[in-house]
Protein backbone atom coordinates (compact mmCIF):
# COMPACT_ATOMS: atom_id res chain seq x y z
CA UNK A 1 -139.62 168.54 18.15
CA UNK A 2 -137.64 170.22 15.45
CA UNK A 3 -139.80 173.12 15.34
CA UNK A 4 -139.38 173.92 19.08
CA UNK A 5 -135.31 173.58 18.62
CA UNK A 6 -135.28 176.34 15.21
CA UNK A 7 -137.08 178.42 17.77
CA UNK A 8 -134.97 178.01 20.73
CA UNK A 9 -132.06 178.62 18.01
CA UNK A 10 -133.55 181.43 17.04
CA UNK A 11 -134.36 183.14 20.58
CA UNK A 12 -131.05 182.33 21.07
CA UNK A 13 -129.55 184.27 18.31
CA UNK A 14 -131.63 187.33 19.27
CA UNK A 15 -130.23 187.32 22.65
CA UNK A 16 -126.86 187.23 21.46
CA UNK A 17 -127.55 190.41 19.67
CA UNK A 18 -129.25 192.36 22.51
CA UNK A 19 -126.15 191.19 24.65
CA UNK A 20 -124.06 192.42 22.18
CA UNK A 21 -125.43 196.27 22.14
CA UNK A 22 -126.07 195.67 25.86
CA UNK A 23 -123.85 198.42 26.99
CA UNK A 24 -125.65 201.02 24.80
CA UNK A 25 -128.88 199.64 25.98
CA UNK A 26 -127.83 199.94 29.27
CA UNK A 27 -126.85 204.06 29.14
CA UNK A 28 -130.59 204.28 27.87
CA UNK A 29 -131.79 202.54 30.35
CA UNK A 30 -129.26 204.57 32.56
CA UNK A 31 -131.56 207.51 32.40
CA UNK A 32 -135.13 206.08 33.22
CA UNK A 33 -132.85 204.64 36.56
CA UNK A 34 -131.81 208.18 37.61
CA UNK A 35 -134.92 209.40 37.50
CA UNK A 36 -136.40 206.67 39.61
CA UNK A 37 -133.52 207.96 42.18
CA UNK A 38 -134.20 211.62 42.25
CA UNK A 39 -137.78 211.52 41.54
CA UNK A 40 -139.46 209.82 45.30
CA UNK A 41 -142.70 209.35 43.28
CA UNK A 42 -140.56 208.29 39.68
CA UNK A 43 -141.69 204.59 40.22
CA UNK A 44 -144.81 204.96 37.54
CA UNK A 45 -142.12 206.92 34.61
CA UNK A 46 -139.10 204.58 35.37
CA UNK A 47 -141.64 201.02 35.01
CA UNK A 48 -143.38 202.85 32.05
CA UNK A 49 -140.26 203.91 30.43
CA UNK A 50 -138.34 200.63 30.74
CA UNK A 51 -141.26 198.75 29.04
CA UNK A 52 -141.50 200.74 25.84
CA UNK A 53 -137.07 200.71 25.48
CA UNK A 54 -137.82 197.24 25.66
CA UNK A 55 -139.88 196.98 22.57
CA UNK A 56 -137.45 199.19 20.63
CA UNK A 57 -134.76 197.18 21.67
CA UNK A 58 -136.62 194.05 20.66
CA UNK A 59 -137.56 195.27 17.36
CA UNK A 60 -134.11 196.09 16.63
CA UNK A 61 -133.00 192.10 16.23
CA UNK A 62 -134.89 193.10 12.90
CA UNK A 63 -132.43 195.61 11.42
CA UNK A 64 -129.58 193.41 13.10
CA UNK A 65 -130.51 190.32 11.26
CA UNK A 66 -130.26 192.72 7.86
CA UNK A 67 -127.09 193.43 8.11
CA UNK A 68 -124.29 191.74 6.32
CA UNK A 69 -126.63 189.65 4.20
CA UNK A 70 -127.94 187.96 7.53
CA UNK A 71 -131.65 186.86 6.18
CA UNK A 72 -130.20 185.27 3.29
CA UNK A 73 -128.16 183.21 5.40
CA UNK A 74 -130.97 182.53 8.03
CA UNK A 75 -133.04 181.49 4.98
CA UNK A 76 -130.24 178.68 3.73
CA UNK A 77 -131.16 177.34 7.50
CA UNK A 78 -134.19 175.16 8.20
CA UNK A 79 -135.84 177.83 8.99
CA UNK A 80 -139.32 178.94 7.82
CA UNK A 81 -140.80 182.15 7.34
CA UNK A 82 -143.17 181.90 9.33
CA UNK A 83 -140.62 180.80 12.04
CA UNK A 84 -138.88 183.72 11.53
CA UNK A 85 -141.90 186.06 12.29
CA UNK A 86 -143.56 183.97 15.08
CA UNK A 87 -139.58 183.98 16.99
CA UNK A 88 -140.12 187.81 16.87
CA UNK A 89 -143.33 188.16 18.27
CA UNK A 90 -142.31 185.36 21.08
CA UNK A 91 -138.71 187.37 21.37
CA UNK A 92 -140.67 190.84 21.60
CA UNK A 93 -143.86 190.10 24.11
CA UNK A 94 -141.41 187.94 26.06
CA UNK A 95 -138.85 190.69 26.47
CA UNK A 96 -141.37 193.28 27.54
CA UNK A 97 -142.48 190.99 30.08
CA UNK A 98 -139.74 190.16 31.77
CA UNK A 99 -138.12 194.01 31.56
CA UNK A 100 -142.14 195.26 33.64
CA UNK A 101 -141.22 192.27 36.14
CA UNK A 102 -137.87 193.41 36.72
CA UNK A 103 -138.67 197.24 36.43
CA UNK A 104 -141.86 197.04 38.62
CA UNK A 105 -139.77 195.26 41.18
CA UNK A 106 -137.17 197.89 41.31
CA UNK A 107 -140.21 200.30 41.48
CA UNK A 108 -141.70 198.54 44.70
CA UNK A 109 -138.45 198.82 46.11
CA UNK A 110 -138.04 202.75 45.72
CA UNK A 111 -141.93 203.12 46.71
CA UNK A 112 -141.48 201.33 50.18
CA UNK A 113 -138.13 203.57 50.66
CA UNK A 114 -139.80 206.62 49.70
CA UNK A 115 -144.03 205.84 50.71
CA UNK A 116 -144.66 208.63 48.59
CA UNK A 117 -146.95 206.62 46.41
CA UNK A 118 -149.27 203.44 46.28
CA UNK A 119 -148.19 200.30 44.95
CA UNK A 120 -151.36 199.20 43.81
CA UNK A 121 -151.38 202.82 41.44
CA UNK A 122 -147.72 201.27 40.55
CA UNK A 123 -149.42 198.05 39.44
CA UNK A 124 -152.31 199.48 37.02
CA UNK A 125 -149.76 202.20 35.70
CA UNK A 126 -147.51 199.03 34.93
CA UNK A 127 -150.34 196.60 33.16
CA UNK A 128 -151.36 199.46 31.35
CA UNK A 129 -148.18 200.65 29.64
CA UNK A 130 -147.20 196.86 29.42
CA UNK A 131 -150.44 196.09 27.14
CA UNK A 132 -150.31 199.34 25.37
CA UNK A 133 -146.54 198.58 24.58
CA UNK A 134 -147.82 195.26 23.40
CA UNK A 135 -150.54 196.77 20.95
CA UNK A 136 -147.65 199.48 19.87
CA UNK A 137 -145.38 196.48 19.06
CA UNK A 138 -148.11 194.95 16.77
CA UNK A 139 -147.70 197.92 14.62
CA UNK A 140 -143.72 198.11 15.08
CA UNK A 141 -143.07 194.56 14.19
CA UNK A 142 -144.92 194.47 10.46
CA UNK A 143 -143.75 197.74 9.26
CA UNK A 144 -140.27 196.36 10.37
CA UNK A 145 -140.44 193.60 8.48
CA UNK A 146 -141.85 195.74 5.29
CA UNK A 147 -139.52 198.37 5.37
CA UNK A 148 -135.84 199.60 6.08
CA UNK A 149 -135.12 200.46 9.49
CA UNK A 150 -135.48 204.79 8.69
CA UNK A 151 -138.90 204.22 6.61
CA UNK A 152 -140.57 201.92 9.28
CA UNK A 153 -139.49 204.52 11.65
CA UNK A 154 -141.23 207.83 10.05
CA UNK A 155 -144.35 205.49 9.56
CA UNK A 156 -144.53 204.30 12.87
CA UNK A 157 -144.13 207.98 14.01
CA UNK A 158 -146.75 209.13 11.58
CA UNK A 159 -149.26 206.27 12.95
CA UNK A 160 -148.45 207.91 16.64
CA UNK A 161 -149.37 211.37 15.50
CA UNK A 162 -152.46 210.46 13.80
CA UNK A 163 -153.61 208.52 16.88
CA UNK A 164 -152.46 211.46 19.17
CA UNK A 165 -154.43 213.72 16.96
CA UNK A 166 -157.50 212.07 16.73
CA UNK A 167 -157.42 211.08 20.17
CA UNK A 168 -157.39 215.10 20.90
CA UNK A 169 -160.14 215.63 18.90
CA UNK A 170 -162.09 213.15 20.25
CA UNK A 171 -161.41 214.46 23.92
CA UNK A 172 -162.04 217.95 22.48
CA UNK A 173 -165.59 216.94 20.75
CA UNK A 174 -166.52 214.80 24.36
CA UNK A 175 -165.96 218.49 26.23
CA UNK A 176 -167.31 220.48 23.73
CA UNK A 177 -170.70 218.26 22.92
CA UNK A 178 -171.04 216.65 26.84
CA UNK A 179 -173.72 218.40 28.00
CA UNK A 180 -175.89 217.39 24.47
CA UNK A 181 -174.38 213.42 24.39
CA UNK A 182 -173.27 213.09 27.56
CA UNK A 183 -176.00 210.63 28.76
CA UNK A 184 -174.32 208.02 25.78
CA UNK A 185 -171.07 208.43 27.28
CA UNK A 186 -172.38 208.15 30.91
CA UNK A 187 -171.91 204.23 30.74
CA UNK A 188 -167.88 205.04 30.70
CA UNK A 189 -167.96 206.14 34.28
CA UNK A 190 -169.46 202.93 35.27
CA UNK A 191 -167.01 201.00 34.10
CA UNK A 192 -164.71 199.60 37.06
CA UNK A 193 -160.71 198.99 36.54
CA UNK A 194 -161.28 195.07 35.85
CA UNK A 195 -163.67 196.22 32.81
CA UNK A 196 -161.51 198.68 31.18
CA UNK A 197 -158.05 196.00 32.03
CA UNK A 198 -160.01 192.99 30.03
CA UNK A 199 -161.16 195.26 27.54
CA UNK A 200 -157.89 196.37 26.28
CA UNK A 201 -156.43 193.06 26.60
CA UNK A 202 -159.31 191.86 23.97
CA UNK A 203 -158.10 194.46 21.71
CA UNK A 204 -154.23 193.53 22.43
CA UNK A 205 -155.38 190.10 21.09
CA UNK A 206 -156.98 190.88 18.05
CA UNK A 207 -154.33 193.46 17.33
CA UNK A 208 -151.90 190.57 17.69
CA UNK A 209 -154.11 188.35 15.50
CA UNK A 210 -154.24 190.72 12.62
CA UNK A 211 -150.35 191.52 13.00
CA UNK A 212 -148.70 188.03 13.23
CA UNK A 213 -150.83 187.40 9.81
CA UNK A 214 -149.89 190.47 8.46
CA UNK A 215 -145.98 189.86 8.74
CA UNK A 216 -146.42 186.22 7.57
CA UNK A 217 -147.64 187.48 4.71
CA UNK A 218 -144.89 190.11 4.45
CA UNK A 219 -142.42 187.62 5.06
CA UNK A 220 -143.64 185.50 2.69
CA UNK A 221 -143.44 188.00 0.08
CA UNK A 222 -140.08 189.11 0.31
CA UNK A 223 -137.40 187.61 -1.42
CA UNK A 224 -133.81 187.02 -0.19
C-alpha cells in the first residue's frame, strides 16, 4: 500500500545517508576490527562494540535530516509524523541487527582461528549487548527528536551516569547488607540464562512501547 512505499522511501533515504558518511563510519569501525586481530580472545569487545556504533550511527539520520532545512521538505512529502518516527525505530533496530549478524560472524571466525574462547560465551555476550543497545536506543531516539544534536547528547550522557551511579550503589548496598537480606536476593542465583534473556527482552518491549509514543508525541509537537 502507500504506507509501505513512504516507508521503503524513507529507509531508503536513510541509507543513502549512512552510505554517504560510510568512509568515516568505516575508520570507527576500523578500530573495534584491530582489536579483534590482536586481541585472540577480542571476539566479545569487537561484536559488543560494533553493535552500540551502530546505534550512534543510526541515530545520526536524525541530525542529517536537520540539516539544510531537510524536515521541512520531508514534511511537504506525503509523509506523516508518525511515519517519520516509526522509519527510525524500523531504520535503528534493523541496523543493529544486521551489524551483531555480521559482527558475530566475523567473531566466530577469529574464535575458531584462535580457540581461545567459547562460542556459545560469544553468543550470550552478543544478545546481551544487542538488547541492551536496543533499550539504550529507546532513550537515544526521543531525546533526538526533542533536542539539537549537542543537547540530546549531554542528556543522554547524564541518563548513563545516573544509571552507572545508581547501579554502583545498588551493587555496593547488595555487598554491604548481604548477609542481613541476602535470603530476598537468593532467588537471583536461581535464575538460569533463558530467565534473565526473556526478562530483559520484556523490558526492551515496554521500553520500546513507551518510546515510539513518546517521539510521536514529540513529533507531533514540533513545528517545521
Amino acid at each position: 500500500g502507500e504506507g509501505r512505499t513512504v516507508m521503503r522511501g524513507l529507509l531508503m533515504k536513510d541509507l543513502e545517508l549512512i552510505k554517504i558518511n560510510m568512509k568515516m563510519y568505516l575508520a570507527v569501525f576500523l578500530i573495534g576490527i584491530i582489536y579483534l586481530v590482536a586481541q585472540e580472545n577480542g571476539s566479545t569487545f569487537f561484536v559488543a562494540y560494533a553493535i552500540f556504533v551502530s546505534i550512534s550511527v543510526s541515530v545520526g539520520t536524525i541530525s542529517y535530516d536537520g540539516y539544510h532545512h531537510g524536515m521541512k521538505f520531508l514534511m511537504t512529502l506525503p509523509v506523516t509524523k508518525k511515519q517519520y518516527v516509526q522509519s527510525k525505530y524500523l531504520l535503528s533496530f534493523g541496523f543493529a541487527v544486521l551489524v551483531s549478524v555480521i559482527s558475530l560472524l566475523w567473531g566466530m571466525i577469529r574464535i575458531q582461528i584462535s580457540g581461545k574462547q567459547e562460542a556459545e560465551d560469544l553468543l550470550i555476550s552478543a544478545g546481551t549487548a544487542l538488547v541492551i543497545s536496543c533499550i539504550i536506543l529507546c532513550g537515544m531516539i526521543p531525546l533526538r527528536l526533542k533536542y539539537e544534536a549537542e543537547k540530546s547528547r549531554i542528556v543522554m550522557v547524564a541518563v548513563v551516569v545516573v544509571i552507572f551511579l545508581v547501579a554502583a550503589a545498588c551493587k555496593e548496598l547488595y555487598d554491604v547488607y548481604q548477609k542481613s537480606f541476602g535470603k530476598g536476593l537468593r532467588f537471583l542465583n536461581t535464575l538460569s540464562g533463558w530467565q534473565i534473556a526473556v526478562g530483559l527482552i520484556v523490558v526492551m518491549m515496554i521500553c520500546l512501547a513507551v518510546s515510539v509514543k513518546a517521539s510521536e508525541r514529540i513529533m507531533e509537537k514540533k513545528e517545521f
